[in-house]
N, C-alpha and C. Protein backbone atom coordinates (compact mmCIF):
# COMPACT_ATOMS: atom_id res chain seq x y z
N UNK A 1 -69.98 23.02 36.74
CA UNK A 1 -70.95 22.07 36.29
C UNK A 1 -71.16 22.18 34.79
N UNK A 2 -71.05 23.33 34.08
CA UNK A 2 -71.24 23.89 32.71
C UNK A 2 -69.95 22.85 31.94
N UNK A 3 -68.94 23.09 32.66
CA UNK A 3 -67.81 22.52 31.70
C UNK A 3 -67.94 21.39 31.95
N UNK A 4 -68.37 20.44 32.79
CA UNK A 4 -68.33 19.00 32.90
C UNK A 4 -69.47 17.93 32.25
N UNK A 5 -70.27 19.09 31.92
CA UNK A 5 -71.09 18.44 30.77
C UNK A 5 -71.69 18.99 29.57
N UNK A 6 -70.41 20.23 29.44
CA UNK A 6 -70.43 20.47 27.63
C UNK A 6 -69.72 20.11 26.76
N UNK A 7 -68.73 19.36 27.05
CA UNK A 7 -67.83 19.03 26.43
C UNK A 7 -67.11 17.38 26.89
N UNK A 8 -66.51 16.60 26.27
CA UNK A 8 -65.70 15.62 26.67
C UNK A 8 -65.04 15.34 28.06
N UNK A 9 -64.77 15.28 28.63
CA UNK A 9 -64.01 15.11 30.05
C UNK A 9 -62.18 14.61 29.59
N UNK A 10 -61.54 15.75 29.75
CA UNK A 10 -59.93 15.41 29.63
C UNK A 10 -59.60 15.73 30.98
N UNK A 11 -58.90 15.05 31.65
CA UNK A 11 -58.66 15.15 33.26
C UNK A 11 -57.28 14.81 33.43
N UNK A 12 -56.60 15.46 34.04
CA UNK A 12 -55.54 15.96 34.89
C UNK A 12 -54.83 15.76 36.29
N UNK A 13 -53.94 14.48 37.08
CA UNK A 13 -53.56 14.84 38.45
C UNK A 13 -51.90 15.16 38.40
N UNK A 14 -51.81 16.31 38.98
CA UNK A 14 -50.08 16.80 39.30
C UNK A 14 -49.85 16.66 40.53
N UNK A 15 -48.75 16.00 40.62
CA UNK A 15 -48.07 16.51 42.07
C UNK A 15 -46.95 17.54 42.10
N UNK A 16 -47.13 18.18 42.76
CA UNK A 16 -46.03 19.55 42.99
C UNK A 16 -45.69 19.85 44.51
N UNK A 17 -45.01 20.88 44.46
CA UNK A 17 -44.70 21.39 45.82
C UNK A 17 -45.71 22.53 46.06
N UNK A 18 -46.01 22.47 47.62
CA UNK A 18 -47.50 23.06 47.97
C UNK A 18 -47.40 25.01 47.22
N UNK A 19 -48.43 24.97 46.42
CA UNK A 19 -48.92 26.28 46.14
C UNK A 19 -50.32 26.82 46.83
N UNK A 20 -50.16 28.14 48.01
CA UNK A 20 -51.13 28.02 48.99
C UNK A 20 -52.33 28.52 48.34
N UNK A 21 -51.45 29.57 47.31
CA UNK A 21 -52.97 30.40 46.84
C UNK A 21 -54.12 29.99 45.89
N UNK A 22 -53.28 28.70 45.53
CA UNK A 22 -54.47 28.08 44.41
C UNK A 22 -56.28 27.51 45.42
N UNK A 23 -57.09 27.17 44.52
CA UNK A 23 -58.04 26.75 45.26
C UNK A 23 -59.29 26.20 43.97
N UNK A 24 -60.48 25.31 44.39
CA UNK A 24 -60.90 24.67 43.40
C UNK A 24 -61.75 26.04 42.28
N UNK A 25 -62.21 25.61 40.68
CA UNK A 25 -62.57 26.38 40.39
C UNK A 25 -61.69 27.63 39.97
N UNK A 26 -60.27 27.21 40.50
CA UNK A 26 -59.70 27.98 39.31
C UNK A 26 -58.92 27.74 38.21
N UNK A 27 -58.82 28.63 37.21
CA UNK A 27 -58.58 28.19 35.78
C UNK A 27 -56.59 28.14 35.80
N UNK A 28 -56.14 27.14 35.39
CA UNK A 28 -54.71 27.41 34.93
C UNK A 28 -54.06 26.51 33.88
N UNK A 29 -52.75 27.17 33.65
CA UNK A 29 -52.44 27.09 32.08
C UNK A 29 -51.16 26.01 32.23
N UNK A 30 -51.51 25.00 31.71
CA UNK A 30 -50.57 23.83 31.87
C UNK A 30 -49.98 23.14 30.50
N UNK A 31 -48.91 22.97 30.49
CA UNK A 31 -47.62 22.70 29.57
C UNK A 31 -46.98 21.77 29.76
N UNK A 32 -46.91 20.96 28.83
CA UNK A 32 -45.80 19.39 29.24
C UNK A 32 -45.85 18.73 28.03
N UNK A 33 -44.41 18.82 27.37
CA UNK A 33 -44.46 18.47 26.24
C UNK A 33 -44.21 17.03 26.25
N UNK A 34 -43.40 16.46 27.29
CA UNK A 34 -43.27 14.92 27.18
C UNK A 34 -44.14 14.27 27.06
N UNK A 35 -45.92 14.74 27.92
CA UNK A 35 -46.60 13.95 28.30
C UNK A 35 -47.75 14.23 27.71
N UNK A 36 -48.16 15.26 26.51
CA UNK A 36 -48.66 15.92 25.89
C UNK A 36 -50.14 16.65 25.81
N UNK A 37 -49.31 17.18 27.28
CA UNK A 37 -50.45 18.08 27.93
C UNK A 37 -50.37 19.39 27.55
N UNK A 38 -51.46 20.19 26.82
CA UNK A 38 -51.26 21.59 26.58
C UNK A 38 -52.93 21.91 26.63
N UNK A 39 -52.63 23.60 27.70
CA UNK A 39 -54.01 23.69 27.19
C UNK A 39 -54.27 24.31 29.01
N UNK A 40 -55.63 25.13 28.91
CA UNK A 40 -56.20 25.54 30.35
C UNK A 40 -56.87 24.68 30.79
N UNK A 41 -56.79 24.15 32.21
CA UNK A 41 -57.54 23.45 33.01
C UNK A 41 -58.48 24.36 34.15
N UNK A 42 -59.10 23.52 34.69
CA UNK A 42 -60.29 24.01 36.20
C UNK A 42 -59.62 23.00 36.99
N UNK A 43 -59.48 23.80 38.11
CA UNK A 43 -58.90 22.64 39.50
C UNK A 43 -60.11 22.47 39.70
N UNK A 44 -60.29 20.90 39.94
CA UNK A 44 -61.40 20.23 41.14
C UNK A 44 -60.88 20.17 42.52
N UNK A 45 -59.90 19.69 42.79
CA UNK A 45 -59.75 18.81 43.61
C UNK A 45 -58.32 19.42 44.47
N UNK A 46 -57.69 19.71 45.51
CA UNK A 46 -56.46 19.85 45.86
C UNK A 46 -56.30 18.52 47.30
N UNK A 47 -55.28 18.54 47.25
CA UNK A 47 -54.91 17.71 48.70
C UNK A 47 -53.38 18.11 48.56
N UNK A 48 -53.74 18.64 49.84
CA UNK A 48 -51.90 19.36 51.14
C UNK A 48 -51.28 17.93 51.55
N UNK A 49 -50.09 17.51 51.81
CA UNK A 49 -49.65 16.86 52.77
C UNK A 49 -48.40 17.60 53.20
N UNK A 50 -48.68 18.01 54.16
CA UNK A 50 -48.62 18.72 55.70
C UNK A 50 -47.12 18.45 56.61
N UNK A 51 -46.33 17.55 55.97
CA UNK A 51 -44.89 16.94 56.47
C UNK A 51 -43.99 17.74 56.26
N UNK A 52 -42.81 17.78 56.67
CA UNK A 52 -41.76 18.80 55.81
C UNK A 52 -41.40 18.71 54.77
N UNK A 53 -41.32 17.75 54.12
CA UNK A 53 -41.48 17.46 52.39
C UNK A 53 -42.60 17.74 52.14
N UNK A 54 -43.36 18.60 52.21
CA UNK A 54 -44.90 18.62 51.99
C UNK A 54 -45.29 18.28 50.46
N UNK A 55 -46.25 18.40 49.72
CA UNK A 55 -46.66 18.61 48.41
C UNK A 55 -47.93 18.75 47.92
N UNK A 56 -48.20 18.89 46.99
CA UNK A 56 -49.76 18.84 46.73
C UNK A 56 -49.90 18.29 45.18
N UNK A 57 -51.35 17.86 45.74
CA UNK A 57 -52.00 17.20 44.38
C UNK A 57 -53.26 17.86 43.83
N UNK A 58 -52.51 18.54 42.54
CA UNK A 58 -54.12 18.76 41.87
C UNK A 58 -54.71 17.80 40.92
N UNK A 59 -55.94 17.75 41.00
CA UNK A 59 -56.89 17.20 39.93
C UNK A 59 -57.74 18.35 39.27
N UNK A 60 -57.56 18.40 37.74
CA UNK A 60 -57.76 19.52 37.52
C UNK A 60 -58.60 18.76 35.66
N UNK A 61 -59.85 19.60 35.57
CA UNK A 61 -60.68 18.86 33.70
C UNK A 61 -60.49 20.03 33.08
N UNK A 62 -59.72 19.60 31.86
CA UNK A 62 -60.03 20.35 30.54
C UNK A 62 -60.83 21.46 30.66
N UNK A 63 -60.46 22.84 30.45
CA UNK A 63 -61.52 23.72 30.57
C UNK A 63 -62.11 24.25 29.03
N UNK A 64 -63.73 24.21 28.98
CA UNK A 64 -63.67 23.90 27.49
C UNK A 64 -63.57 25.54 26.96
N UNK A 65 -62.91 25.67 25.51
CA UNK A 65 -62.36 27.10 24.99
C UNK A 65 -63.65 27.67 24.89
N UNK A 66 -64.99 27.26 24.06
CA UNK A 66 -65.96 28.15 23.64
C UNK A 66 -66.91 27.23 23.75
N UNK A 67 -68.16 27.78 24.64
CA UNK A 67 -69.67 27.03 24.83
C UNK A 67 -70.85 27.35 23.74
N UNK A 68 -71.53 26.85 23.41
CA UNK A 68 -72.45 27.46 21.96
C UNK A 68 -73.66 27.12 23.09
């Protein structure tokens, strides 16, 4: 709640292949130079799909560097 209203809102959705151990509230470090994403995020949000191609989607905001 601290980071979502100290700072700007920069927001984030990936799709990947399912990672089990992640979960909301945690911090990770994301890289993409095509699309010019750099920088630590907070997962909000995950969704599994459960098929044999499975995958997942995070939604994940800007985590802000320093709070005053």
């Amino acid at each position: 709640m601290l980071y979502d209203n100290a700072v700007c809102k920069e927001s984030i959705t990936l799709t990947t292949i399912p990672i089990y151990y992640l979960q909301p509230n945690t911090r990770i470090f994301v890289t993409d130079l095509k699309s010019g994403i750099n920088g630590e995020y907070i997962i909000s949000r995950l969704g599994y799909n459960l098929t044999y191609n499975g995958t997942l989607s995070i939604a994940a905001t800007k985590a802000a560097g320093r709070i005053y």
